[in-house]
N, C-alpha and C. Protein backbone atom coordinates (compact mmCIF):
# COMPACT_ATOMS: atom_id res chain seq x y z
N UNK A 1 80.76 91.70 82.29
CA UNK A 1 82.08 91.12 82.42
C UNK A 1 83.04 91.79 81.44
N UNK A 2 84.46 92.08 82.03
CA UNK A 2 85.22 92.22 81.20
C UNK A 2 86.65 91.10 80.64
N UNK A 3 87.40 91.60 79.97
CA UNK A 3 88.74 90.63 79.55
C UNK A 3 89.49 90.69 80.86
N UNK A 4 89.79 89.76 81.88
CA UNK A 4 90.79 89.46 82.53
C UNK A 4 89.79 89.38 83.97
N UNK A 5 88.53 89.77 83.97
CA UNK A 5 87.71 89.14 85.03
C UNK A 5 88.10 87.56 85.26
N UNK A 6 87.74 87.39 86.71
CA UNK A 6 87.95 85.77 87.03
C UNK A 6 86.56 85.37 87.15
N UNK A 7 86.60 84.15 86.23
CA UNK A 7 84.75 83.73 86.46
C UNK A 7 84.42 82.72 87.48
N UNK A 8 83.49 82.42 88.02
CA UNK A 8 82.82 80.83 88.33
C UNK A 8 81.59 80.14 87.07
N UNK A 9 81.78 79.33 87.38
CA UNK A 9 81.07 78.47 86.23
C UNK A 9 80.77 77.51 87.38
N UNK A 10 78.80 78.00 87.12
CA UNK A 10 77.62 77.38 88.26
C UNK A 10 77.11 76.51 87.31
N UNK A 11 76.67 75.19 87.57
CA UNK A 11 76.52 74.06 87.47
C UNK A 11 74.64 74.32 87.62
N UNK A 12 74.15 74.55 86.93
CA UNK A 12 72.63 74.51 86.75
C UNK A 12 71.98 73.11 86.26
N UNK A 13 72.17 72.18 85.90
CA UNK A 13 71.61 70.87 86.09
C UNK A 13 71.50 71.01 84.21
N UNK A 14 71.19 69.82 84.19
CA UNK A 14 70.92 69.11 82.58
C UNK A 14 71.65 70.00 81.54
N UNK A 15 73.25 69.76 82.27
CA UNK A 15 74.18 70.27 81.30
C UNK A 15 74.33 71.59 80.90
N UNK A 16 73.47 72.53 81.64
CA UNK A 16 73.38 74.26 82.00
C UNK A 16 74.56 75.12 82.88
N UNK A 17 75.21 75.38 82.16
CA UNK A 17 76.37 76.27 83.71
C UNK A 17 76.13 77.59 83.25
N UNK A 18 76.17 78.80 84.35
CA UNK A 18 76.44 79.75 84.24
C UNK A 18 77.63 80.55 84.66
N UNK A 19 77.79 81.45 83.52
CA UNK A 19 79.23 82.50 84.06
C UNK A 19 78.65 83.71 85.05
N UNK A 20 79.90 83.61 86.15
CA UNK A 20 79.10 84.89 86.51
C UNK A 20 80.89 85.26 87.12
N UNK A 21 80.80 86.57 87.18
CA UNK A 21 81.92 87.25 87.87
C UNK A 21 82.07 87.02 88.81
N UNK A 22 83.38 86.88 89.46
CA UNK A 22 83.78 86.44 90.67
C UNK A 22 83.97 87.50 91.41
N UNK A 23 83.11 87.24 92.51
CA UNK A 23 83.10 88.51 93.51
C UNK A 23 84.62 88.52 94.33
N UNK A 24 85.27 88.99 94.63
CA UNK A 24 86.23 89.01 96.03
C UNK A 24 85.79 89.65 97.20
N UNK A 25 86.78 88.54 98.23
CA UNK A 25 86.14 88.67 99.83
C UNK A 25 86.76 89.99 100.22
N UNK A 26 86.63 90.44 101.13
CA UNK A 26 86.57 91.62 102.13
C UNK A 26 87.96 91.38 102.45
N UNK A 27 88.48 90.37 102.41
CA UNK A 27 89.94 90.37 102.61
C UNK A 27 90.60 90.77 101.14
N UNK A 28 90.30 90.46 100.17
CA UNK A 28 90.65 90.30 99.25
C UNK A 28 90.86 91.98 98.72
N UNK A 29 90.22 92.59 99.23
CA UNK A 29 89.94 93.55 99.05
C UNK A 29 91.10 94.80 99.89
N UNK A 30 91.60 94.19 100.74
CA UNK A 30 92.02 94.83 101.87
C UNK A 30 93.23 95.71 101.49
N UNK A 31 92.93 96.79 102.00
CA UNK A 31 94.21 98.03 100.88
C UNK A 31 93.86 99.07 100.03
N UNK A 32 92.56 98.48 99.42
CA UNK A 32 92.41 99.54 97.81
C UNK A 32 91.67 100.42 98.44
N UNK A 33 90.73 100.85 99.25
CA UNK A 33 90.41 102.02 99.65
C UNK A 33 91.39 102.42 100.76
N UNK A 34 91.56 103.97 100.64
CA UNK A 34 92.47 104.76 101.66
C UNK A 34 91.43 105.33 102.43
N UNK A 35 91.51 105.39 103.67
CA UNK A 35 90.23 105.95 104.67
C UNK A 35 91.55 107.17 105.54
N UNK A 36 90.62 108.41 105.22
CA UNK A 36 91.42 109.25 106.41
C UNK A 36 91.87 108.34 108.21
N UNK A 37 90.96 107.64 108.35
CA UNK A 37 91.16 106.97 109.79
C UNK A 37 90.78 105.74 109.75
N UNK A 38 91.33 104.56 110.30
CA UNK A 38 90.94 103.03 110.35
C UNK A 38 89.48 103.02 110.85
N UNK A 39 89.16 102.17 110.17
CA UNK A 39 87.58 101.58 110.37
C UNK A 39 87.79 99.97 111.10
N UNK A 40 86.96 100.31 112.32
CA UNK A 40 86.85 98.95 112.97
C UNK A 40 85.92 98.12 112.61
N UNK A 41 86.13 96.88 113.03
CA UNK A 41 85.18 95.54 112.50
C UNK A 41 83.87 95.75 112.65
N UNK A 42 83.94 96.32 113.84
CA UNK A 42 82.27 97.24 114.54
C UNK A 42 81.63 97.83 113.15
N UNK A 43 82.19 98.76 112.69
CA UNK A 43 81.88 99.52 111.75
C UNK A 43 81.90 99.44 110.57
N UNK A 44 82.53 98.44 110.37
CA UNK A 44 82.42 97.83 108.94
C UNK A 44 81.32 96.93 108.80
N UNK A 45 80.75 96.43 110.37
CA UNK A 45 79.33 95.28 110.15
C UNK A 45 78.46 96.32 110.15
N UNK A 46 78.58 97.72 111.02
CA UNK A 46 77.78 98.28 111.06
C UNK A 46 77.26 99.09 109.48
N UNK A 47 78.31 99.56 108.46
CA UNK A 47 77.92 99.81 107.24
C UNK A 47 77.13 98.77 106.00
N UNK A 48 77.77 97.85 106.35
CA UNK A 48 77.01 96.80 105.19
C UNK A 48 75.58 96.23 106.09
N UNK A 49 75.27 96.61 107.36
CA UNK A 49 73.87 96.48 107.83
C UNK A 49 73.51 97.37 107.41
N UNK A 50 73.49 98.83 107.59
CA UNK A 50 72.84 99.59 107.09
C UNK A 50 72.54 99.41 105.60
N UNK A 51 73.80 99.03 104.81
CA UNK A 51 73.59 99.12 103.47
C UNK A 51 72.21 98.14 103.03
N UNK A 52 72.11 96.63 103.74
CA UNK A 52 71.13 95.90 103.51
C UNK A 52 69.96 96.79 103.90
N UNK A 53 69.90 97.34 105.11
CA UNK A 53 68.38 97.65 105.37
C UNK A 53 68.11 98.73 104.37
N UNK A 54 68.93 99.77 104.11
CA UNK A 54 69.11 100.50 102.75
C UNK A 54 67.90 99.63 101.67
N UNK A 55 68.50 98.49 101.20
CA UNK A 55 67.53 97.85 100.23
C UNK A 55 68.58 97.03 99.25
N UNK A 56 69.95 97.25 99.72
CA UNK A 56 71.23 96.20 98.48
C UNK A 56 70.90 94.67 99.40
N UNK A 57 70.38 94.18 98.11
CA UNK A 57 70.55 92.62 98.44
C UNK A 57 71.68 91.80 97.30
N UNK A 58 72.60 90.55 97.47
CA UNK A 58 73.19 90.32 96.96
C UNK A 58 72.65 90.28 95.36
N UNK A 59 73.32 90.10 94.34
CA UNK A 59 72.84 90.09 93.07
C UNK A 59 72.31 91.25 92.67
N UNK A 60 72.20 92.51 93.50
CA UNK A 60 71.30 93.90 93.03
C UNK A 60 72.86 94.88 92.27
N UNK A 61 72.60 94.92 90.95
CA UNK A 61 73.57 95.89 90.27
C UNK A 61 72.99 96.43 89.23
């Protein structure tokens, strides 16, 4: 984490929370990469499938 990250604060039971960085959605996102040519919805499910069968599961950094 850095200074000006946005956190969540997870609720782990008997008074335990954890910080963790707040991911942003795919919308959220929308803009910051420049692609020579638009990428369709097709192809955008089709990269983050591949990426899973690849072996990225959430939480892998």
């Amino acid at each position: 984490m850095q200074a000006g990250d946005k956190l969540d604060f997870i609720a782990k039971g008997g008074g335990v929370f954890e910080l963790r960085a707040r991911r942003e959605s795919f919308a959220d996102l929308r803009g910051i990469l420049q692609l020579p040519q638009k990428v369709s919805a097709d192809e955008l499910e089709r990269w983050v499938a591949d990426a899973r069968d690849a072996g990225y599961r959430e939480g892998d950094e």
